[in-house]
C-alpha atoms as a PDB file:
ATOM      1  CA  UNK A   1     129.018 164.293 107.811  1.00  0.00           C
ATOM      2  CA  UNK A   2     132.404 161.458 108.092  1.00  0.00           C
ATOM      3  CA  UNK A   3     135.171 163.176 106.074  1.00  0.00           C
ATOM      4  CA  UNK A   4     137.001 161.222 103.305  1.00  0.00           C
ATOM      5  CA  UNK A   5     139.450 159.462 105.665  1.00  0.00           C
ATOM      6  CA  UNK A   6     136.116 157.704 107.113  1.00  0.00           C
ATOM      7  CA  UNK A   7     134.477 157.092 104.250  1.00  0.00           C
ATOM      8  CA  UNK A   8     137.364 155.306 103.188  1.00  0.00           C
ATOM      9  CA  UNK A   9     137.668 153.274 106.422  1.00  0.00           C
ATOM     10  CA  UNK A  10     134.029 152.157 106.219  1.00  0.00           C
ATOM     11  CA  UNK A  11     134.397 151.026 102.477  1.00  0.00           C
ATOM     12  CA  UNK A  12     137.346 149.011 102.824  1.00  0.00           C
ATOM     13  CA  UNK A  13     135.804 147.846 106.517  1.00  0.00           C
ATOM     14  CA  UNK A  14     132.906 146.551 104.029  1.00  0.00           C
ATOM     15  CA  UNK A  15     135.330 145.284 101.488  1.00  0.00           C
ATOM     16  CA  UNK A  16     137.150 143.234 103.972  1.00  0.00           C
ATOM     17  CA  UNK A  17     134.170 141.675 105.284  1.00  0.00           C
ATOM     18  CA  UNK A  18     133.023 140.610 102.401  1.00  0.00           C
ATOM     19  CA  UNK A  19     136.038 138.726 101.627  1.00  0.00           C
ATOM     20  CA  UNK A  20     136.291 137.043 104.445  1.00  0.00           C
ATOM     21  CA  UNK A  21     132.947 135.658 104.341  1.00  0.00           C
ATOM     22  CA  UNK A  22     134.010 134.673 100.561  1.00  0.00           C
ATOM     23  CA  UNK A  23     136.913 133.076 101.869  1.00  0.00           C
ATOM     24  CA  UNK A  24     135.355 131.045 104.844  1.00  0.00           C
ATOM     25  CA  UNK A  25     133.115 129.573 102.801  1.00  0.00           C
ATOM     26  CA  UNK A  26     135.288 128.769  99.625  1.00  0.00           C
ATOM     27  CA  UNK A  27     137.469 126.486 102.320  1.00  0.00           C
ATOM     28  CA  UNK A  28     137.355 122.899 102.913  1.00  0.00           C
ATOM     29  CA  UNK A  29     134.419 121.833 105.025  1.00  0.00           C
ATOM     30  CA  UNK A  30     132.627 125.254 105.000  1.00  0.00           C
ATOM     31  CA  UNK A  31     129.739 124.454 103.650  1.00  0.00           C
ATOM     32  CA  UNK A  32     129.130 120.792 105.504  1.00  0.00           C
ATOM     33  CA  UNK A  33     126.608 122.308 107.573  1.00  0.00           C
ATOM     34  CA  UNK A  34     124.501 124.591 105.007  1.00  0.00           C
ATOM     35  CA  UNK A  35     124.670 121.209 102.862  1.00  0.00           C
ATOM     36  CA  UNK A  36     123.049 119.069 105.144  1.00  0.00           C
ATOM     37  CA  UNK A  37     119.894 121.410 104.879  1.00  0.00           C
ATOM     38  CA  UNK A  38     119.031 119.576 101.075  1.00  0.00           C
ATOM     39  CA  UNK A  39     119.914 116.173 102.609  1.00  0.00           C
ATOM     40  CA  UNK A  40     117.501 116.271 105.262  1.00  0.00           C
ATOM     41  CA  UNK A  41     114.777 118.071 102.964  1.00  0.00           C
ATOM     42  CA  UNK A  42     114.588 114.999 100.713  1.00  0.00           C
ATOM     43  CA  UNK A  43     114.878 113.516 103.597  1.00  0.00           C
ATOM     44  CA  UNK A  44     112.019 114.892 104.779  1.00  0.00           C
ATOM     45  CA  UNK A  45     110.019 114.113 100.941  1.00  0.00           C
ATOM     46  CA  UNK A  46     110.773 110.326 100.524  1.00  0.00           C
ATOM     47  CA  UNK A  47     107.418 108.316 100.523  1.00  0.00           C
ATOM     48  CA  UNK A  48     106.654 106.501 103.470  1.00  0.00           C
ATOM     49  CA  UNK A  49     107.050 102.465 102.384  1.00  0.00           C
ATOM     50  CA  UNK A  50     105.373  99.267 104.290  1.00  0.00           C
ATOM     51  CA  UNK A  51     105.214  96.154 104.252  1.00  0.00           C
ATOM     52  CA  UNK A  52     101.923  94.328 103.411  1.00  0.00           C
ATOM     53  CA  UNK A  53     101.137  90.497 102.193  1.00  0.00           C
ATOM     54  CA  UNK A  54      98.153  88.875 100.511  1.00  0.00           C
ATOM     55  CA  UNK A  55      97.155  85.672  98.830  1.00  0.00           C
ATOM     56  CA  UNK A  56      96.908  86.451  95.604  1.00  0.00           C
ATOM     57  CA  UNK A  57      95.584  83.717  93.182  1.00  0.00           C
ATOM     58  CA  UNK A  58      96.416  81.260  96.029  1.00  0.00           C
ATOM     59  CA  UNK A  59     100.249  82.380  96.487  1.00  0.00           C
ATOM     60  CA  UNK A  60     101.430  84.608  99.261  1.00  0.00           C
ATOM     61  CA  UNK A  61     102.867  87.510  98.346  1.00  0.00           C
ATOM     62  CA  UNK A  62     105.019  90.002 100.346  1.00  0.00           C
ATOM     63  CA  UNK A  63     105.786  93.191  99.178  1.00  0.00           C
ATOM     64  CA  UNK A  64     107.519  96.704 100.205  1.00  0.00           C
ATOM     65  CA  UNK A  65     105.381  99.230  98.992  1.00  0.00           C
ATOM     66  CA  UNK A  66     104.957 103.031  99.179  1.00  0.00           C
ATOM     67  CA  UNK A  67     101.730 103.642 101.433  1.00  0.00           C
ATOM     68  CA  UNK A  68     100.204 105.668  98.413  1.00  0.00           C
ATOM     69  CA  UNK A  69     100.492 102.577  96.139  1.00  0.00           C
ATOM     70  CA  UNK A  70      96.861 101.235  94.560  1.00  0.00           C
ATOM     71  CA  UNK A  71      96.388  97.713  94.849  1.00  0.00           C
ATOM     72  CA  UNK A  72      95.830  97.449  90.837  1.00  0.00           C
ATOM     73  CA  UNK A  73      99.381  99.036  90.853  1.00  0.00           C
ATOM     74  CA  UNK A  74     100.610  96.374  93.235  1.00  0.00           C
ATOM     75  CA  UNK A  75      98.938  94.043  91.313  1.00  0.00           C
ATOM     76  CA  UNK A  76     100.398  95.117  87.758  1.00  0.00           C
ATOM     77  CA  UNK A  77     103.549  96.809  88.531  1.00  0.00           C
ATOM     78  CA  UNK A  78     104.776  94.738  90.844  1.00  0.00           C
ATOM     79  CA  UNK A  79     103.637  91.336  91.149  1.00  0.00           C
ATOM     80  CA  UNK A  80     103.234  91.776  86.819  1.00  0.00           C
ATOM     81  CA  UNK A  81     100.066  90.604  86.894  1.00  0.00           C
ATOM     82  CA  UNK A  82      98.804  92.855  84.314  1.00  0.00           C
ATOM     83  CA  UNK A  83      95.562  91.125  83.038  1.00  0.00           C
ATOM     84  CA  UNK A  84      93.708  93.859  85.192  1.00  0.00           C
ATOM     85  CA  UNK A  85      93.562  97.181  83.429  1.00  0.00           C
ATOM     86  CA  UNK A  86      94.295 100.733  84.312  1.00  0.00           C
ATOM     87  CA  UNK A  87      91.233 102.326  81.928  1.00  0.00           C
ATOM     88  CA  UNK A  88      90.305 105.713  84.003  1.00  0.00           C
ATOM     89  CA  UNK A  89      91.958 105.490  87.217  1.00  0.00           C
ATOM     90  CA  UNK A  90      89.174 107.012  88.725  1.00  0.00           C
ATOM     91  CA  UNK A  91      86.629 104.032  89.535  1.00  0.00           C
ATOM     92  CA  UNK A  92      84.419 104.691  86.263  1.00  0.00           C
ATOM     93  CA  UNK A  93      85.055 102.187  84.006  1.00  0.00           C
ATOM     94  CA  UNK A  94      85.700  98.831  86.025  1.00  0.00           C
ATOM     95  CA  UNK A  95      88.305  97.548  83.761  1.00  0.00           C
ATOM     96  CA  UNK A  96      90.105  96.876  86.981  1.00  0.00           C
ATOM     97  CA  UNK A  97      87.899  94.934  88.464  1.00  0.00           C
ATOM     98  CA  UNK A  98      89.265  91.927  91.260  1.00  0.00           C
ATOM     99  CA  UNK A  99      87.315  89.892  93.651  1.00  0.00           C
ATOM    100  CA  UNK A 100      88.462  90.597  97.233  1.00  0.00           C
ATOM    101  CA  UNK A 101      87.742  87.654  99.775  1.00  0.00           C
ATOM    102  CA  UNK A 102      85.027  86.666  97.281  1.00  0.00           C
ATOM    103  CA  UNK A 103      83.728  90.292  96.851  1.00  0.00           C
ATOM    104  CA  UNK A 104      84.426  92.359  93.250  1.00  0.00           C
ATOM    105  CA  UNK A 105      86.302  96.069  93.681  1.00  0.00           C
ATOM    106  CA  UNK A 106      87.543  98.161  91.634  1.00  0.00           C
ATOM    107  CA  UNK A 107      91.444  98.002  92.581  1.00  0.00           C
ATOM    108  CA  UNK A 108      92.219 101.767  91.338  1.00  0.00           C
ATOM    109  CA  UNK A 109      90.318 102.831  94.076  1.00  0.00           C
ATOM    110  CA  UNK A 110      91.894 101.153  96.944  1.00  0.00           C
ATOM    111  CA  UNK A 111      95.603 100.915  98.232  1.00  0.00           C
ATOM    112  CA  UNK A 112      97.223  98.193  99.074  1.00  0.00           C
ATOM    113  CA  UNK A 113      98.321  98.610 102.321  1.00  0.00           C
ATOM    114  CA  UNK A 114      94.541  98.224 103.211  1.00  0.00           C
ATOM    115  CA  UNK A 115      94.543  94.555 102.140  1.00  0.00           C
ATOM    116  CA  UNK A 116      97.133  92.996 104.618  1.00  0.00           C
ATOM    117  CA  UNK A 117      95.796  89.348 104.852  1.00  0.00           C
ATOM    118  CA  UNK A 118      92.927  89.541 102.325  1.00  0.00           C
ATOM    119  CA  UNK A 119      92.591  86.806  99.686  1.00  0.00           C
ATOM    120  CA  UNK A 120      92.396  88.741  96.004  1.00  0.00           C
ATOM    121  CA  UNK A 121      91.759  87.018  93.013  1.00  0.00           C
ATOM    122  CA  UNK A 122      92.887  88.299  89.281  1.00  0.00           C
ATOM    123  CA  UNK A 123      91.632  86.591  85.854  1.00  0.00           C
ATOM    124  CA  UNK A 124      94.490  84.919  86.051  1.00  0.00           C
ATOM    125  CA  UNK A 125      93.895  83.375  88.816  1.00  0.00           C
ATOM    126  CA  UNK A 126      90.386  82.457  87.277  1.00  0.00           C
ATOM    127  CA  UNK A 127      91.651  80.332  84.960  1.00  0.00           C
ATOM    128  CA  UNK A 128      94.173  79.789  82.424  1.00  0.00           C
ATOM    129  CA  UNK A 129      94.050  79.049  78.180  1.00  0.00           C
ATOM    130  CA  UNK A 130      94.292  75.589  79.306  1.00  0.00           C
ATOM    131  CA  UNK A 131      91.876  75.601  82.034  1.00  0.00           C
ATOM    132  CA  UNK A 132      88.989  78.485  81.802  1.00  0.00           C
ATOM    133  CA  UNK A 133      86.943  79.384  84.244  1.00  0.00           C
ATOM    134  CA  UNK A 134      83.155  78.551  82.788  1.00  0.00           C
ATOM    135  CA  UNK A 135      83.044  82.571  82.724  1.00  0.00           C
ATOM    136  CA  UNK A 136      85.743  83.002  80.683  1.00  0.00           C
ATOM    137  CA  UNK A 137      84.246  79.791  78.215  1.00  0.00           C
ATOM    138  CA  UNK A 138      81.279  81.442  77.946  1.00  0.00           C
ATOM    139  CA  UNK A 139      82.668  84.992  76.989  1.00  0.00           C
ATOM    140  CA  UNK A 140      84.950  83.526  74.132  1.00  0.00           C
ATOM    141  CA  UNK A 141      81.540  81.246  73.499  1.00  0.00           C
ATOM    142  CA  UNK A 142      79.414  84.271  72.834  1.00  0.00           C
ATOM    143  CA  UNK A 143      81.527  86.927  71.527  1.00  0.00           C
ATOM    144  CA  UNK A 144      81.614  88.923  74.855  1.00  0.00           C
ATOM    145  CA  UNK A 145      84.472  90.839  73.700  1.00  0.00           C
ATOM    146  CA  UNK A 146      85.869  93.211  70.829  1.00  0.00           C
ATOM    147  CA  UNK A 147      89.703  95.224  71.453  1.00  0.00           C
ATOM    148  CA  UNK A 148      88.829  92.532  74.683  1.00  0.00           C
ATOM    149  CA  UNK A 149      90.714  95.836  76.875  1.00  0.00           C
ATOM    150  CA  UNK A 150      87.745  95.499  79.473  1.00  0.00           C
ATOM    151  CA  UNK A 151      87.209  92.174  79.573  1.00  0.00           C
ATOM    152  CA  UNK A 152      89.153  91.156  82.401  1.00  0.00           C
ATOM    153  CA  UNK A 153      87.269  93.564  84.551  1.00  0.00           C
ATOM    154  CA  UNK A 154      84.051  92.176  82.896  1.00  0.00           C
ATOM    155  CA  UNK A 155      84.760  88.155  83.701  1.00  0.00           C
ATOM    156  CA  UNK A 156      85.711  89.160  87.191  1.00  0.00           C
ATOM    157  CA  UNK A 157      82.274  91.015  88.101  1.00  0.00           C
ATOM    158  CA  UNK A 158      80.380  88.803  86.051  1.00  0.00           C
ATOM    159  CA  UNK A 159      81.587  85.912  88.263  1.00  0.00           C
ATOM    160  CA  UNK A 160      81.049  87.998  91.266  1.00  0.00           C
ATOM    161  CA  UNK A 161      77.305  88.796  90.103  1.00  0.00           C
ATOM    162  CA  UNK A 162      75.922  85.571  90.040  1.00  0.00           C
ATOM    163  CA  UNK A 163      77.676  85.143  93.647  1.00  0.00           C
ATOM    164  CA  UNK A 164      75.674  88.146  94.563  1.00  0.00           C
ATOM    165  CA  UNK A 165      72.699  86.756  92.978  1.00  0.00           C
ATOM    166  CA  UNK A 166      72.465  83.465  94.105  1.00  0.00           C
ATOM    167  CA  UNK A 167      73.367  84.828  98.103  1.00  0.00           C
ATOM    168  CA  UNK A 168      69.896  86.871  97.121  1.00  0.00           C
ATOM    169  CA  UNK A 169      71.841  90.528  97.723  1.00  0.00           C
ATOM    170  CA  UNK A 170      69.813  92.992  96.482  1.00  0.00           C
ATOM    171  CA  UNK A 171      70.272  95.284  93.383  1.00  0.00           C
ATOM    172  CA  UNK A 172      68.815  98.612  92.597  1.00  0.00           C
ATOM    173  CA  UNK A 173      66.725  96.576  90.239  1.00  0.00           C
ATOM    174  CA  UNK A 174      65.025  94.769  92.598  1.00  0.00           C
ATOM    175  CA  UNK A 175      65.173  97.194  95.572  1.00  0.00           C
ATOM    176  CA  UNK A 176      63.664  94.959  98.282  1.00  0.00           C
ATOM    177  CA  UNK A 177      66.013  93.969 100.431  1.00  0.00           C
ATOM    178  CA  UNK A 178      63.764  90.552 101.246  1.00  0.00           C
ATOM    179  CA  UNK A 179      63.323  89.172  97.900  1.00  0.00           C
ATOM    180  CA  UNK A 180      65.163  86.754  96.035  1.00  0.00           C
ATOM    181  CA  UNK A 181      66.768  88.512  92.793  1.00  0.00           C
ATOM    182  CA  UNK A 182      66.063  86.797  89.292  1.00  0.00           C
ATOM    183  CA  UNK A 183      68.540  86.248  86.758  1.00  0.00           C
ATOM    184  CA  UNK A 184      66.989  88.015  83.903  1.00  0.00           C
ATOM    185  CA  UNK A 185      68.550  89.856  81.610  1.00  0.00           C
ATOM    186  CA  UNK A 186      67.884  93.310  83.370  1.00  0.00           C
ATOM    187  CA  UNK A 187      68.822  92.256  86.382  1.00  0.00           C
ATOM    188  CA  UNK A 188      72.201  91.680  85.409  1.00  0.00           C
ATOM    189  CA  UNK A 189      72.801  94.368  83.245  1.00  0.00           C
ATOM    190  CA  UNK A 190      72.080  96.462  86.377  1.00  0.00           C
ATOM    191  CA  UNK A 191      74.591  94.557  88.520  1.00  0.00           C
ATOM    192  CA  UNK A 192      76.574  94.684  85.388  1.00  0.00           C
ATOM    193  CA  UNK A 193      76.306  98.928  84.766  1.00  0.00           C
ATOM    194  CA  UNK A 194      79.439  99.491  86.960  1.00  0.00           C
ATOM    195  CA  UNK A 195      81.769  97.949  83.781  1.00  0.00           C
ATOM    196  CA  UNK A 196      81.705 100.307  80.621  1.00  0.00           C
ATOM    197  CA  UNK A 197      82.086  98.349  77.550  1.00  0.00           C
ATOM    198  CA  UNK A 198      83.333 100.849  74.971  1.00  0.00           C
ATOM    199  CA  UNK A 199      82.881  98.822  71.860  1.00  0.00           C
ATOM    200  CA  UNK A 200      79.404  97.683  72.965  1.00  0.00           C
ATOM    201  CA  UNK A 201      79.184  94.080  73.113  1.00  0.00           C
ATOM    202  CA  UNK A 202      76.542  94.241  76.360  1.00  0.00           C
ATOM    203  CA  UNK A 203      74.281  92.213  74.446  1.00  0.00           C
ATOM    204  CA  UNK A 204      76.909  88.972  74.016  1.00  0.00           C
ATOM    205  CA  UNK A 205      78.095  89.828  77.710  1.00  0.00           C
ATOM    206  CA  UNK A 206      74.557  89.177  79.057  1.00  0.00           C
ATOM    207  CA  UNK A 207      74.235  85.908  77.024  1.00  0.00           C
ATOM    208  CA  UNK A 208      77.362  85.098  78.496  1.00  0.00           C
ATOM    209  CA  UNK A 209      76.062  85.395  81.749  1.00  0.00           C
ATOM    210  CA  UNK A 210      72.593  84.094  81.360  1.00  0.00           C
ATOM    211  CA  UNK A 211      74.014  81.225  80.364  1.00  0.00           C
ATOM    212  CA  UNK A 212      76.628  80.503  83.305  1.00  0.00           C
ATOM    213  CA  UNK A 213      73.718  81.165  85.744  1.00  0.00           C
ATOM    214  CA  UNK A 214      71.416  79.152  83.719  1.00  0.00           C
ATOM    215  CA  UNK A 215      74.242  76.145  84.600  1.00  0.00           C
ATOM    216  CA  UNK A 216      73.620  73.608  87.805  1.00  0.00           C
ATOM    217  CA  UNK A 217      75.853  75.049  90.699  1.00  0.00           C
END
């Protein structure tokens, strides 16, 4: 066993080593190396950004964007075009409905970074209170609309519909992909199931329709 003499040497041997750790890395410039550790770890976290342009509503835009970014976020957070709507974020609902080179999506679903070039068109860029789209006439014409929180999404695949309709691309309704779809009133409401109307006005959205596509192209 170490008699008291060593005992004592050891303990202040342990006592002195601990200060002089304390002291080395109380001084000036100790601690630049152990501090760079949090630097590079956020570093390490910060979202990967790039650049990505589109015509949007016939204007080129350019933006900087975190790669994770939907293009309905894009769209309303940072080019403030905000008559799209964020219902469920989850593709369910269609309030977010845009027409992509001519085609409708449902912009929660999709980043932007994916659309470098494409040609996307909002309601606004539909028409205007001065100027509406025959779409939009029609929906304030028949009452296509109560809190009106979906109707964006609603005007935008509705346009898009009759597109499909008229190139003759089929619909579960109709199921054969050689024959010409008809624009009755189930027909639509099938192309038309993808945009939840929570206050239920599918009846005046469907003579809004009928009567756009009754209308000479």
């Amino acid at each position: 066993m170490p008699n008291s003499d060593e005992a004592k040497m050891s303990r202040r041997t342990v006592l002195a080593g601990t200060a002089a750790s304390v002291a080395l890395t109380a001084a000036p410039g100790a601690g630049r190396a152990q501090g760079t550790a949090p630097v590079q770890a956020a570093a390490a976290q910060a979202p990967a950004t790039s650049k990505v342009s589109f015509n949007v509503n016939g204007v080129l835009r350019e933006l900087d964007l975190d790669t994770r970014t939907s293009l309905l976020d894009s769209l309303r957070e940072h080019l403030k075009l905000t008559g799209s709507k964020k219902g469920c974020d989850h593709g369910q609902c269609g309030a977010c409905t845009v027409l992509v080179n001519g085609r409708r999506i449902t912009s929660c679903l999709t980043l932007a970074v994916m659309h470098q070039g494409d040609t996307i068109t909002t309601i606004e860029g539909l028409g205007g209170p001065d100027n509406l789209h025959q779409m939009q006439a029609a929906f304030v014409k028949h009452d296509g609309y109560q809190c009106g929180y979906c109707t964006p999404g609603q005007i935008c695949s509705a346009v898009a519909v009759l597109d499909e309709i008229k190139a003759g691309m089929p619909s579960h309704v109709t199921g054969d992909l050689t024959a010409q779809p008809q624009v009755t009133g189930a027909e639509i409401r099938e192309r038309m199931s993808g945009n939840i109307c929570r206050c239920g006005a599918y009846s005046n959205i469907v003579d809004a329709i009928t009567e756009v596509a009754g209308r000479p192209a």
